[in-house]
PDB file of N, CA and C in Angstrom:
ATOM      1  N   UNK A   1       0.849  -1.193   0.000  1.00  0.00           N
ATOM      2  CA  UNK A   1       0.000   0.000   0.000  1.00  0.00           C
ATOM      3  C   UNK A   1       0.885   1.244   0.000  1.00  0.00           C
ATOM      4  N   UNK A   2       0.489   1.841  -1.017  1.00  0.00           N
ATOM      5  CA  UNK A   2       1.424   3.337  -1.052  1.00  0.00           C
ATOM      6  C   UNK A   2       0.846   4.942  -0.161  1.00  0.00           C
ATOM      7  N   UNK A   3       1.099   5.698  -0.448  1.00  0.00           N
ATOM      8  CA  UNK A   3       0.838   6.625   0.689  1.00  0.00           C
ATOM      9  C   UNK A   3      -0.348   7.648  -0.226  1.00  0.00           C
ATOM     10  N   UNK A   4      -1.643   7.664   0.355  1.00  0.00           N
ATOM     11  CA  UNK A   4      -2.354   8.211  -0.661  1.00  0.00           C
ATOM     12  C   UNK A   4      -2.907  10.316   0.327  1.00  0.00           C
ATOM     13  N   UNK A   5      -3.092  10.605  -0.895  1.00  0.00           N
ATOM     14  CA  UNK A   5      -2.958  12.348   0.005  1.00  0.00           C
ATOM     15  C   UNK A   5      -4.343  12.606  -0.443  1.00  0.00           C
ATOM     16  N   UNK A   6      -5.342  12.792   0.795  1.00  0.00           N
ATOM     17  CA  UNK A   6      -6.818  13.494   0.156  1.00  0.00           C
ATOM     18  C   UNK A   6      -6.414  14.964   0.437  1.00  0.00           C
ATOM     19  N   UNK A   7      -7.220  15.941  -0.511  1.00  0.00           N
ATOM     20  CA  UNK A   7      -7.512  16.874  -0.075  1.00  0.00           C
ATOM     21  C   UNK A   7      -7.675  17.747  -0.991  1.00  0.00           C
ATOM     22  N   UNK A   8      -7.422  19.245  -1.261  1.00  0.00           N
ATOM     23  CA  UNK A   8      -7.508  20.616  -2.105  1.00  0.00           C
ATOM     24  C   UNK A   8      -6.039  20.768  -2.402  1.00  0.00           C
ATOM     25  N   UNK A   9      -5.872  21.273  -3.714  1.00  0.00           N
ATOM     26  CA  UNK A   9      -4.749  21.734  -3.899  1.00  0.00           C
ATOM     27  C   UNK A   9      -4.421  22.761  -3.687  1.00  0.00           C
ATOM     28  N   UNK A  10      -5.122  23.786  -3.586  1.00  0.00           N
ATOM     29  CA  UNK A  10      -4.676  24.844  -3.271  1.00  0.00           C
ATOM     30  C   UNK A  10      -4.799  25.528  -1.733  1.00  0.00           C
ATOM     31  N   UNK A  11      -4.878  24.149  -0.677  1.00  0.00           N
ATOM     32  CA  UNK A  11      -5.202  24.709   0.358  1.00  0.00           C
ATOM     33  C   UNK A  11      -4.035  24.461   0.938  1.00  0.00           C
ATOM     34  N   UNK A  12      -3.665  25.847   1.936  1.00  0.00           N
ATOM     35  CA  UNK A  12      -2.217  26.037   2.249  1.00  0.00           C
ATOM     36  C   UNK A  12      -1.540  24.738   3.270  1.00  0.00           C
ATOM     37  N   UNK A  13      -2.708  24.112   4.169  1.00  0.00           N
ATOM     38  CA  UNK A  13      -1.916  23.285   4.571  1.00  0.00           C
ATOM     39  C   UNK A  13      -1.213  21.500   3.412  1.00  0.00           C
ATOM     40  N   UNK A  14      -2.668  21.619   2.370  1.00  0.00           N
ATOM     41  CA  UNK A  14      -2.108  20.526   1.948  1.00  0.00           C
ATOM     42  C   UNK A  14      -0.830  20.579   0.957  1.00  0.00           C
ATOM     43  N   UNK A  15      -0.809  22.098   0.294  1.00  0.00           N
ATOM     44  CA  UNK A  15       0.287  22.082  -0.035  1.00  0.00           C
ATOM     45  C   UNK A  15       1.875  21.585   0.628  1.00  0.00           C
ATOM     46  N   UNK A  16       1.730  21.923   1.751  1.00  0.00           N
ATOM     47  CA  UNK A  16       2.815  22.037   3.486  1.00  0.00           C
ATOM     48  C   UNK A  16       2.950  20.708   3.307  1.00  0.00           C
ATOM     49  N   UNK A  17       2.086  19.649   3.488  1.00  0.00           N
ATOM     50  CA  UNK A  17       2.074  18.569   3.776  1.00  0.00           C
ATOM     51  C   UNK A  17       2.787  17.898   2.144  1.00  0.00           C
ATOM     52  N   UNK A  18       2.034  18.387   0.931  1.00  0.00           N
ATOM     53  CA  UNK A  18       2.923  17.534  -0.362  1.00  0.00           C
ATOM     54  C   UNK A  18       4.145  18.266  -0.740  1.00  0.00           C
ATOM     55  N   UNK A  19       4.628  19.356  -0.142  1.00  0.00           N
ATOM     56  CA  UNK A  19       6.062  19.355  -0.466  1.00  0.00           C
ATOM     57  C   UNK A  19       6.811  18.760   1.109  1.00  0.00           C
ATOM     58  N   UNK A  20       6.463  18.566   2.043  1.00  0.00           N
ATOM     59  CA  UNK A  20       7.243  17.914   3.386  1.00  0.00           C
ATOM     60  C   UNK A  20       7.555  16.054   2.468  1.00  0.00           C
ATOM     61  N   UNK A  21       6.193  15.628   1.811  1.00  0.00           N
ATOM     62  CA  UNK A  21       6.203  14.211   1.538  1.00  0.00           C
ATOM     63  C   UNK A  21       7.577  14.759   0.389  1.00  0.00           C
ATOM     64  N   UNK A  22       7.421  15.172  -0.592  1.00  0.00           N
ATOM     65  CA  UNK A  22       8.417  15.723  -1.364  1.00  0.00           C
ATOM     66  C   UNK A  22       9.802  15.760  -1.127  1.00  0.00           C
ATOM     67  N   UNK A  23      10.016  16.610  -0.005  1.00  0.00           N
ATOM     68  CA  UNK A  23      11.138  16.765   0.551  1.00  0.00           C
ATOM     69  C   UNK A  23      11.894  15.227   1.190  1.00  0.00           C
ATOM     70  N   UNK A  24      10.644  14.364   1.187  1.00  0.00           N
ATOM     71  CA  UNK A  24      11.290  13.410   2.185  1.00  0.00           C
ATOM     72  C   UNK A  24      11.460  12.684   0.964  1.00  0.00           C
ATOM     73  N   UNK A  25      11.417  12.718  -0.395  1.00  0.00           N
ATOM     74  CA  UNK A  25      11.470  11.759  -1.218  1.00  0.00           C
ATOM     75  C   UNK A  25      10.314  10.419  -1.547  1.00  0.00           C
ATOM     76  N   UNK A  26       9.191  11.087  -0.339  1.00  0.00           N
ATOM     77  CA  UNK A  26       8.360   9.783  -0.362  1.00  0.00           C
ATOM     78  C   UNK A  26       7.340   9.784  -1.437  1.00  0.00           C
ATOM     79  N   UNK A  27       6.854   9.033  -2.255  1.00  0.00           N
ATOM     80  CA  UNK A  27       5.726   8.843  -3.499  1.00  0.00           C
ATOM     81  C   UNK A  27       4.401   8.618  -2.678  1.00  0.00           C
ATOM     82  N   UNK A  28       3.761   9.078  -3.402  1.00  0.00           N
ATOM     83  CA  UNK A  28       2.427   8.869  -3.138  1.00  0.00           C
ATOM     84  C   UNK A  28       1.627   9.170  -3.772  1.00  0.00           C
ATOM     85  N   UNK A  29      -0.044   9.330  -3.719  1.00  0.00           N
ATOM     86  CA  UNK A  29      -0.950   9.277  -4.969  1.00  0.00           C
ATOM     87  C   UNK A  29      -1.937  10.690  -4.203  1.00  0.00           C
ATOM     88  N   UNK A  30      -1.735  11.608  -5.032  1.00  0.00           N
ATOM     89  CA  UNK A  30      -3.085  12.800  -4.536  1.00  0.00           C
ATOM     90  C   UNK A  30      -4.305  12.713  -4.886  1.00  0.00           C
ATOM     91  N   UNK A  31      -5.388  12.807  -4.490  1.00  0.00           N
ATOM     92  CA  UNK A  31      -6.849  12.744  -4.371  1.00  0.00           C
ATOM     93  C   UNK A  31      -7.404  13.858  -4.336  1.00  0.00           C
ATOM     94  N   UNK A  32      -7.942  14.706  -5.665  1.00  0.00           N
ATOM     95  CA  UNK A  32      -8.349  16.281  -5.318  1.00  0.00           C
ATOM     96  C   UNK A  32     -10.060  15.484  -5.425  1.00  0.00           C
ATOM     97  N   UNK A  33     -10.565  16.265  -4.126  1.00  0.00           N
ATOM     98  CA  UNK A  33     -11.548  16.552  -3.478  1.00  0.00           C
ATOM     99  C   UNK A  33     -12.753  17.388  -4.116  1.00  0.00           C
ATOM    100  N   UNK A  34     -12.196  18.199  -5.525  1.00  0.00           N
ATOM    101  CA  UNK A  34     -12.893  18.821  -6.249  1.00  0.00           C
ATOM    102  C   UNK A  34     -12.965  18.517  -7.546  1.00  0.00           C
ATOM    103  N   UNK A  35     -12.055  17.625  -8.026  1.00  0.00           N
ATOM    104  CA  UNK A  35     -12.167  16.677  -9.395  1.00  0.00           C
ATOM    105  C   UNK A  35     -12.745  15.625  -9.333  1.00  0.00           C
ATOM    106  N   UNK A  36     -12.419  14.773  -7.731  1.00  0.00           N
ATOM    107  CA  UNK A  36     -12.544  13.023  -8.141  1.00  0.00           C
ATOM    108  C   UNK A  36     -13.626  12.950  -6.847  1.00  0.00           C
ATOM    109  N   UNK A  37     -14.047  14.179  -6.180  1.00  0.00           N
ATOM    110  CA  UNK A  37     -15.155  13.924  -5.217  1.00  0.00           C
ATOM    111  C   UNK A  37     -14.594  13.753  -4.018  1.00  0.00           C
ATOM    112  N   UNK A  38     -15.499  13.099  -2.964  1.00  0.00           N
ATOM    113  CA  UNK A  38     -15.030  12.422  -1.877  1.00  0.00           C
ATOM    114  C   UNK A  38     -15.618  10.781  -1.899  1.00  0.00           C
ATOM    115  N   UNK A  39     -14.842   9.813  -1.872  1.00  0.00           N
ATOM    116  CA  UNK A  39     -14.781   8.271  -1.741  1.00  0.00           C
ATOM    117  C   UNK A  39     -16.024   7.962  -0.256  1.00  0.00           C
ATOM    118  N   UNK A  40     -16.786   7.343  -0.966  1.00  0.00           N
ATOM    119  CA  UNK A  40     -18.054   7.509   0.297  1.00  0.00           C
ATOM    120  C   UNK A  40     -17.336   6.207   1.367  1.00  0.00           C
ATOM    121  N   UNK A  41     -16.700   5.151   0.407  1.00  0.00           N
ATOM    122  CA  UNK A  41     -15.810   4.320   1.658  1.00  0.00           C
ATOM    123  C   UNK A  41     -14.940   5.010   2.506  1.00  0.00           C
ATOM    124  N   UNK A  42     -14.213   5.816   1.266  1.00  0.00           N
ATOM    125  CA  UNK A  42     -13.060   5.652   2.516  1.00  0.00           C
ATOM    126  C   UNK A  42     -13.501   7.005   3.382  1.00  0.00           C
ATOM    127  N   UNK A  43     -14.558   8.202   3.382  1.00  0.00           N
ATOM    128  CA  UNK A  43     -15.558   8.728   4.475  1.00  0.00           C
ATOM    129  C   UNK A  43     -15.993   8.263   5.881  1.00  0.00           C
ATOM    130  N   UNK A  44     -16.394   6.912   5.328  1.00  0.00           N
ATOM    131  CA  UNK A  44     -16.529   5.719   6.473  1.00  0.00           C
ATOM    132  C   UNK A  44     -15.512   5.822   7.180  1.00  0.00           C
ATOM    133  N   UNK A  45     -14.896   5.111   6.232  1.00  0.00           N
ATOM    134  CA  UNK A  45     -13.320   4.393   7.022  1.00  0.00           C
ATOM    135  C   UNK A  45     -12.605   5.071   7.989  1.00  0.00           C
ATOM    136  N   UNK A  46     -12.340   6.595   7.249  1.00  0.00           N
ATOM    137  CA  UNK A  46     -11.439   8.096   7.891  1.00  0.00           C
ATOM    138  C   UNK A  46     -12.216   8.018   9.427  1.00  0.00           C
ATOM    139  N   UNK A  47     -13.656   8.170   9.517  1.00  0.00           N
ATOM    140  CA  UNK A  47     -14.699   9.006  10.644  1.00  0.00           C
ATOM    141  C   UNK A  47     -14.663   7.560  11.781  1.00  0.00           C
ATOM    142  N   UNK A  48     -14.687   6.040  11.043  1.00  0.00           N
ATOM    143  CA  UNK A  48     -14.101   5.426  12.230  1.00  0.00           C
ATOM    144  C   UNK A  48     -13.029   5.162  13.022  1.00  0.00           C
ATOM    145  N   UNK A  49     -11.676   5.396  11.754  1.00  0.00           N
ATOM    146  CA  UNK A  49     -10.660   5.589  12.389  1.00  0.00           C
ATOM    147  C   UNK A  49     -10.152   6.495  13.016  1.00  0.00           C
ATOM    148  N   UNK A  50     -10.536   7.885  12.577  1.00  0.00           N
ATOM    149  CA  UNK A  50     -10.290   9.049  13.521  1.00  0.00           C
ATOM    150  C   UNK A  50     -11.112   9.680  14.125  1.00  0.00           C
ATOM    151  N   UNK A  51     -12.838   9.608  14.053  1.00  0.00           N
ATOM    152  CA  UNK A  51     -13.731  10.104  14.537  1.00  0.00           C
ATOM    153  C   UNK A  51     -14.178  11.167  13.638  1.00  0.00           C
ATOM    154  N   UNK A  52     -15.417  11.649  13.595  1.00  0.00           N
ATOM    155  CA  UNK A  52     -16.166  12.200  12.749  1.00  0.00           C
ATOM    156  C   UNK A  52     -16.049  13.584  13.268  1.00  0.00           C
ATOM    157  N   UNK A  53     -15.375  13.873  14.643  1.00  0.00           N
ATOM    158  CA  UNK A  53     -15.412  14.952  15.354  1.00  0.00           C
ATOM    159  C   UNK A  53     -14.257  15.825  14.558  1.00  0.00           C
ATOM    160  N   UNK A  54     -13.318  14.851  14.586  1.00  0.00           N
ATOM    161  CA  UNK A  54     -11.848  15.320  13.770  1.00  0.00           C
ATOM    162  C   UNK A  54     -11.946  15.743  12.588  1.00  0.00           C
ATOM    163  N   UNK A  55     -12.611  15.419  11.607  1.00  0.00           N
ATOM    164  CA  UNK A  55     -12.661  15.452  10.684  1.00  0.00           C
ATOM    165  C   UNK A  55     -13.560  16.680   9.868  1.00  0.00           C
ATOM    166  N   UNK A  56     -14.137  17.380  10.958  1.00  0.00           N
ATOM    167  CA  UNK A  56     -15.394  18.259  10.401  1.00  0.00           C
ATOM    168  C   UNK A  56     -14.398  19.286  10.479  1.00  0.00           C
ATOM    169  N   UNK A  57     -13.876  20.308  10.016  1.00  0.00           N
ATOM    170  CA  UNK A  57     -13.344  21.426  10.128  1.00  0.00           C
ATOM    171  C   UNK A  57     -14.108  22.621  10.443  1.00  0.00           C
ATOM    172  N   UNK A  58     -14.350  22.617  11.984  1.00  0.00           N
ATOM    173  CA  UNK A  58     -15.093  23.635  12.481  1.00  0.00           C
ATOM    174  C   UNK A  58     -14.526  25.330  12.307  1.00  0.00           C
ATOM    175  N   UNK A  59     -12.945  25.419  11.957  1.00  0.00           N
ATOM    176  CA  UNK A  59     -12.415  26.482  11.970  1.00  0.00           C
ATOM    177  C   UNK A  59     -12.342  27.270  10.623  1.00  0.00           C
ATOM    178  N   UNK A  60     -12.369  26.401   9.806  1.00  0.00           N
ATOM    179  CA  UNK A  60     -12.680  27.047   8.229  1.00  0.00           C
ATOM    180  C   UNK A  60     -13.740  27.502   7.736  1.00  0.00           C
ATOM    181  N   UNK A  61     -13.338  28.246   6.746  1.00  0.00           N
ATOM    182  CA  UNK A  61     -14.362  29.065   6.257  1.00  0.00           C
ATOM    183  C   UNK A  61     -15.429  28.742   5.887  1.00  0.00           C
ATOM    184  N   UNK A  62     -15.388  27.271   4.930  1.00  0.00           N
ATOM    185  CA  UNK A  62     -17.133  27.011   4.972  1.00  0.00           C
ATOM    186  C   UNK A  62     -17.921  26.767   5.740  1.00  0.00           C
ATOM    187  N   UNK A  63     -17.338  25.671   6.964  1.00  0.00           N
ATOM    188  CA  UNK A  63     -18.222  25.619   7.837  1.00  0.00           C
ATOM    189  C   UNK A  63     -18.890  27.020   8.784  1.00  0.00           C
ATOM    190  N   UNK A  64     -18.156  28.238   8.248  1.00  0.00           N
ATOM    191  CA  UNK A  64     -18.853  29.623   9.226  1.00  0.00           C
ATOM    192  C   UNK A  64     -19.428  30.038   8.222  1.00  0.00           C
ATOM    193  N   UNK A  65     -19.465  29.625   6.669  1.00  0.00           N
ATOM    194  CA  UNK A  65     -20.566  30.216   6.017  1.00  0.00           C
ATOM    195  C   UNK A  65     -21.686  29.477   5.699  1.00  0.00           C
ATOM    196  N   UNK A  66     -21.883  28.303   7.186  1.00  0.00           N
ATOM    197  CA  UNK A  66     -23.550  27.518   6.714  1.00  0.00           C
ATOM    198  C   UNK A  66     -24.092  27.968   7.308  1.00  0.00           C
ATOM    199  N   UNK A  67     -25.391  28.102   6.997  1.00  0.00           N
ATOM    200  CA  UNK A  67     -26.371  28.091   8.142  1.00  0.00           C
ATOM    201  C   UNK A  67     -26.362  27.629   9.132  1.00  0.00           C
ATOM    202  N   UNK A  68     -26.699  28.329  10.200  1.00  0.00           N
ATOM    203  CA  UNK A  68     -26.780  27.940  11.520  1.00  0.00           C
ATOM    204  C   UNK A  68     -27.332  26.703  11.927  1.00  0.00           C
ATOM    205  N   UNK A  69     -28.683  26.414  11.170  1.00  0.00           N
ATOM    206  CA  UNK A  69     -29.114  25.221  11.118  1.00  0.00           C
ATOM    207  C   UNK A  69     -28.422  24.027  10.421  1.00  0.00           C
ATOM    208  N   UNK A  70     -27.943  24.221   9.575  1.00  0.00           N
ATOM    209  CA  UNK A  70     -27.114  22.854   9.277  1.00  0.00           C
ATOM    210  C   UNK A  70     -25.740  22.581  10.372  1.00  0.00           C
ATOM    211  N   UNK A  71     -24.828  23.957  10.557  1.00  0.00           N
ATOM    212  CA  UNK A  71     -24.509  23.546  11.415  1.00  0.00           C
ATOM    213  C   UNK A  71     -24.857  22.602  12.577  1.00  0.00           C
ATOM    214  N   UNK A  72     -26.045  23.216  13.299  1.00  0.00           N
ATOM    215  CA  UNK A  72     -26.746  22.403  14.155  1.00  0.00           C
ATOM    216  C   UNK A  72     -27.314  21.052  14.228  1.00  0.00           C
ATOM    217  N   UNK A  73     -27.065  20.712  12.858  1.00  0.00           N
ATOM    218  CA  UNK A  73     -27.496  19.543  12.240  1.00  0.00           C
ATOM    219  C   UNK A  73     -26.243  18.394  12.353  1.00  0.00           C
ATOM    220  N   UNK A  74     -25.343  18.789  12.574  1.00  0.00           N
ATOM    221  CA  UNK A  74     -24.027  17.911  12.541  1.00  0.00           C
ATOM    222  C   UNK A  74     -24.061  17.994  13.951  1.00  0.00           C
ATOM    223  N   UNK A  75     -24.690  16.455  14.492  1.00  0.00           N
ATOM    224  CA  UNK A  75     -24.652  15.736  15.485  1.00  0.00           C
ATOM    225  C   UNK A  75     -23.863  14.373  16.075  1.00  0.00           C
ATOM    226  N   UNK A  76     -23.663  14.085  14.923  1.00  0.00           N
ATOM    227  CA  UNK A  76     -23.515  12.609  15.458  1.00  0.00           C
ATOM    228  C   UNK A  76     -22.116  12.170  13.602  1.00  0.00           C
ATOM    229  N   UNK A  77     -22.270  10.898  13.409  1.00  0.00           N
ATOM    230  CA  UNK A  77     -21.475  10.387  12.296  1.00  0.00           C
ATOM    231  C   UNK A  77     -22.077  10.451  11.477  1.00  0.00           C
ATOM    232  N   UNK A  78     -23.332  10.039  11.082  1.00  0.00           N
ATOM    233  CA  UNK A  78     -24.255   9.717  10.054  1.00  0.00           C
ATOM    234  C   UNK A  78     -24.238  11.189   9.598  1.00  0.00           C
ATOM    235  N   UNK A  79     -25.106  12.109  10.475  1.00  0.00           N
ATOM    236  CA  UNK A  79     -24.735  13.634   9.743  1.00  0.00           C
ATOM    237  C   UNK A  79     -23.526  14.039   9.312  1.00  0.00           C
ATOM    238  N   UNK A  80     -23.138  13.868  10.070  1.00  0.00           N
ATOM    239  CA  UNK A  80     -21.246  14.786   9.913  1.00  0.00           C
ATOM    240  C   UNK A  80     -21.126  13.869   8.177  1.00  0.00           C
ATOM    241  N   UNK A  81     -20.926  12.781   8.264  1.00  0.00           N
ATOM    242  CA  UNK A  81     -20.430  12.114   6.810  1.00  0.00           C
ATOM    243  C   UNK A  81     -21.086  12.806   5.530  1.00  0.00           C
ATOM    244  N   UNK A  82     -23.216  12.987   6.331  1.00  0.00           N
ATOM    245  CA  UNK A  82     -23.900  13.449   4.935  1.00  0.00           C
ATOM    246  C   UNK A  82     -23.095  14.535   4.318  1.00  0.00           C
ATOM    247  N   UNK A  83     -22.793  15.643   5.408  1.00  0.00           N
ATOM    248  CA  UNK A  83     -22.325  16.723   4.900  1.00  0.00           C
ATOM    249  C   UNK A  83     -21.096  17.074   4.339  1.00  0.00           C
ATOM    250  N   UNK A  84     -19.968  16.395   4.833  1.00  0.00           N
ATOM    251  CA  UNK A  84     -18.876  16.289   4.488  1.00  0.00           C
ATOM    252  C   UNK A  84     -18.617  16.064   2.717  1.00  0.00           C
ATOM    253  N   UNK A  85     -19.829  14.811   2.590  1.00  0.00           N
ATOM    254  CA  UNK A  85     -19.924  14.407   1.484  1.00  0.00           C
ATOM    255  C   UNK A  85     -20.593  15.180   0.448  1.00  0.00           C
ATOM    256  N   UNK A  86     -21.233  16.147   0.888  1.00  0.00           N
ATOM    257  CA  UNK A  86     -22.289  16.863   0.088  1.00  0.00           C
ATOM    258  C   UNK A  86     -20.956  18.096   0.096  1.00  0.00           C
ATOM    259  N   UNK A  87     -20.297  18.763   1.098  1.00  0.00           N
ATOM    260  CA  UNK A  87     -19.336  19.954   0.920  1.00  0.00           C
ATOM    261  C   UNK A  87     -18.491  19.560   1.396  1.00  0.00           C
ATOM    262  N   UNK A  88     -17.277  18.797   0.380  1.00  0.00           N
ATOM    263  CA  UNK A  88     -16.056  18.643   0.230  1.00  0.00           C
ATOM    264  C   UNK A  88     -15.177  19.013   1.233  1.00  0.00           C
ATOM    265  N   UNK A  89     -15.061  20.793   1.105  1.00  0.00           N
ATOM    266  CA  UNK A  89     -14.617  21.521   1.834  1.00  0.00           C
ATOM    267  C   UNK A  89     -14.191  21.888   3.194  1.00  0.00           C
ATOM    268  N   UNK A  90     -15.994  20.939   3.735  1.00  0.00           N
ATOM    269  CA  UNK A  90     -16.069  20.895   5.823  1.00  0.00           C
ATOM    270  C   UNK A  90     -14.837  19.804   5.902  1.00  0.00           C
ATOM    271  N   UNK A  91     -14.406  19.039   5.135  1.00  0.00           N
ATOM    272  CA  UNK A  91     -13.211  18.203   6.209  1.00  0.00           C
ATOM    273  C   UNK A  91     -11.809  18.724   6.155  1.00  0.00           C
ATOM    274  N   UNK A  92     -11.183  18.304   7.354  1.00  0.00           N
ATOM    275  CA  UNK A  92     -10.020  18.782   7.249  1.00  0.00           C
ATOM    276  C   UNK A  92      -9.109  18.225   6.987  1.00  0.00           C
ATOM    277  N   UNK A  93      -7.975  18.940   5.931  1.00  0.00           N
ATOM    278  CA  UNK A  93      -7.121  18.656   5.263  1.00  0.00           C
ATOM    279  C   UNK A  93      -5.462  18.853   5.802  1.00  0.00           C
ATOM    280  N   UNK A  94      -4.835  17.778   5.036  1.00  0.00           N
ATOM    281  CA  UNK A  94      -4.882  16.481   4.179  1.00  0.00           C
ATOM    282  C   UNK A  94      -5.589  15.433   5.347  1.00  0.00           C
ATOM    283  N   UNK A  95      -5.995  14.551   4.483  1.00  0.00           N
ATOM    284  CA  UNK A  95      -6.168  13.257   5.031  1.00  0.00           C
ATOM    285  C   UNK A  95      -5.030  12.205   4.562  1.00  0.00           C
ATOM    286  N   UNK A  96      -4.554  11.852   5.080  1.00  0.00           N
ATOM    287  CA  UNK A  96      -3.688  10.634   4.485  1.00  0.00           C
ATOM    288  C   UNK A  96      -3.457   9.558   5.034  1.00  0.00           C
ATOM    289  N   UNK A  97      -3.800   8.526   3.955  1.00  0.00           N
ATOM    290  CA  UNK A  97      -4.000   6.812   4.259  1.00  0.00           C
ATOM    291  C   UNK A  97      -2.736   6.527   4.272  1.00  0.00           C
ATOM    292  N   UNK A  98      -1.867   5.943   5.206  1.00  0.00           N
ATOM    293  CA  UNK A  98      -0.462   5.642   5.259  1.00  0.00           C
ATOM    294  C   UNK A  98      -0.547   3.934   5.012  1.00  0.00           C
ATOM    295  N   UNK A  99       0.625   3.722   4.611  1.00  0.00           N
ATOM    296  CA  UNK A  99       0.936   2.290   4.501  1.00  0.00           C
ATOM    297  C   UNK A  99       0.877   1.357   5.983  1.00  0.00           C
ATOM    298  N   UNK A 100      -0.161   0.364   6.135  1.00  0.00           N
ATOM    299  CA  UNK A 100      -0.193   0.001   7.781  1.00  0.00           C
ATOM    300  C   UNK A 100      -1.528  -0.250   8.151  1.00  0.00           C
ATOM    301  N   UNK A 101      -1.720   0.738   7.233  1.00  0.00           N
ATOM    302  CA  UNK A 101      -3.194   0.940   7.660  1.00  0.00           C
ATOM    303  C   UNK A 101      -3.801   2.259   8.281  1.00  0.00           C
ATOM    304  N   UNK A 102      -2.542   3.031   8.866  1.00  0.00           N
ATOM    305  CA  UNK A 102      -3.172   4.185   9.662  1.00  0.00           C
ATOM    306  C   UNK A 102      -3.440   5.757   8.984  1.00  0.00           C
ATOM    307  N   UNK A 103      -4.007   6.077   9.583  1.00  0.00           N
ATOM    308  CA  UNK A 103      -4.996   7.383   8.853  1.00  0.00           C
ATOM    309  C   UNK A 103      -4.758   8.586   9.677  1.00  0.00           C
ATOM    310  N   UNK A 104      -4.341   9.492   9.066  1.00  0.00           N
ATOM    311  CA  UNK A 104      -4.243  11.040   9.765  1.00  0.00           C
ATOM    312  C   UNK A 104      -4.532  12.096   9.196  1.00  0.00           C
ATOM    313  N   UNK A 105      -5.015  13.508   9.867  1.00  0.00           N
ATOM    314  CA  UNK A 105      -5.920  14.812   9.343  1.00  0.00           C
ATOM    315  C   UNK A 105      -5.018  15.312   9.944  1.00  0.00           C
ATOM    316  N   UNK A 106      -4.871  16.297   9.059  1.00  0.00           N
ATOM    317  CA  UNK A 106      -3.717  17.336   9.164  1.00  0.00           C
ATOM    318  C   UNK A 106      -2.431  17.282   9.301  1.00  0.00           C
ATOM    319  N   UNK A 107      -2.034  18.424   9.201  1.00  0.00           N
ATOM    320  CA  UNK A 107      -0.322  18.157   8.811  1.00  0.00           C
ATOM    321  C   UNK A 107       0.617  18.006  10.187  1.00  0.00           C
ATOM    322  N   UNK A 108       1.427  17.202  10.632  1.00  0.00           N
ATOM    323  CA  UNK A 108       1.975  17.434  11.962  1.00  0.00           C
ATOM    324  C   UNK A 108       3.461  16.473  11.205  1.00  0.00           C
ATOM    325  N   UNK A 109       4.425  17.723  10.712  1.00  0.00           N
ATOM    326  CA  UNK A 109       5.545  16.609  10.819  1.00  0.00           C
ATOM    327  C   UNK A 109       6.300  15.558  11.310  1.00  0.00           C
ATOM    328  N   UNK A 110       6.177  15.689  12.805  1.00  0.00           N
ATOM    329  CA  UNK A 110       6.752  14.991  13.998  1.00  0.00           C
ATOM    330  C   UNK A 110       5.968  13.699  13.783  1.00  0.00           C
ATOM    331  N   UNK A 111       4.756  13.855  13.522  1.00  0.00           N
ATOM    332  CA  UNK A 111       3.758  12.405  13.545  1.00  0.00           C
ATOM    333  C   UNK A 111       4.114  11.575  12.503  1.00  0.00           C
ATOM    334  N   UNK A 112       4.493  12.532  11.270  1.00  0.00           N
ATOM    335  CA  UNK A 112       4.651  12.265   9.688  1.00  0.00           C
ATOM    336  C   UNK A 112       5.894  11.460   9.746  1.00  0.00           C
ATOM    337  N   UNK A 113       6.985  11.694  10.101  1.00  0.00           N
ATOM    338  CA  UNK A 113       8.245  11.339  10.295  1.00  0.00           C
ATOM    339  C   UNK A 113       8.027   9.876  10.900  1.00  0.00           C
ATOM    340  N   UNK A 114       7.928   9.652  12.033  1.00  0.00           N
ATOM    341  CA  UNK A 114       7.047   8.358  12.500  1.00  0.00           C
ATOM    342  C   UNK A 114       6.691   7.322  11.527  1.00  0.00           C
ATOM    343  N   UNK A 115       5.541   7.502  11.135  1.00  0.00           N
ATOM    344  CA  UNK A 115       4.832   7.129  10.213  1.00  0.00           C
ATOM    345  C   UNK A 115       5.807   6.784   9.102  1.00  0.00           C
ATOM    346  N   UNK A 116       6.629   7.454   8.383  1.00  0.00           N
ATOM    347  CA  UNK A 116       7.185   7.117   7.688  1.00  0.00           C
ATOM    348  C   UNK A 116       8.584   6.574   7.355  1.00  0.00           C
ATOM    349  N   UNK A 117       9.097   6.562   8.753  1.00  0.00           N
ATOM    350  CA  UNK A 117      10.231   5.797   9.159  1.00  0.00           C
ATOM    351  C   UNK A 117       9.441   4.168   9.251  1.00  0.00           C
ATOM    352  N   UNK A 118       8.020   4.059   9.528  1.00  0.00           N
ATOM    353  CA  UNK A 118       7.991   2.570  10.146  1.00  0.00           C
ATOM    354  C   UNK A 118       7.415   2.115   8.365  1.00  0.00           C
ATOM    355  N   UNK A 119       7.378   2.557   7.469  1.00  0.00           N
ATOM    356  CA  UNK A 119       7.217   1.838   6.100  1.00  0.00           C
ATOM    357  C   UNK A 119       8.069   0.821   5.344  1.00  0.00           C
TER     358      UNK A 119
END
């Protein structure tokens, strides 16, 4: 299993994160979020392995430009996924499926390094 990168290209952290993989020489496969969608499995997969809490990007901009009510509407997994899936945008970026099996949101080199020493 190779190292796969979800997310936006032009969003400043995932950039951070594909030139760090870059820098380290490591390959991997990018997933834009606005060409190829979001993967309703691996949605699943991400919100059980890291929680659906993690994954909603409460600090970005789209999620402060929904309605209050949809906000309010993201309760639980089942919601959080509808929406995620319906606006790309609410999750937070990168997501990346590492070789192993393990799954991480957002960029944290120290974690990254880890991770990619044990491949």
């Amino acid at each position: 299993m190779s190292i796969t990168v979800y997310g936006i290209p032009n969003c400043d952290t995932v950039k951070k994160a594909r030139a760090w993989l870059d820098g380290q020489g490591l390959a991997y496969r990018f997933h834009d979020f606005k060409k190829a969608g979001v993967p309703a499995d691996r949605l699943a997969s991400w919100s059980a392995a890291v929680g659906w809490e993690k994954l909603v990007n409460r600090q970005g901009t789209t999620w402060r430009k929904l309605d209050p009510a949809l906000q309010a509407g993201v309760r639980d997994d089942a919601s959080a996924r509808e929406l995620m899936q319906a606006q790309p945008s609410l999750i937070k970026r990168p997501v990346v499926e590492w070789p192993g099996g393990h799954t991480t949101v957002g960029f944290d080199a120290g974690a990254w390094e880890a991770l990619a020493a044990a491949r």
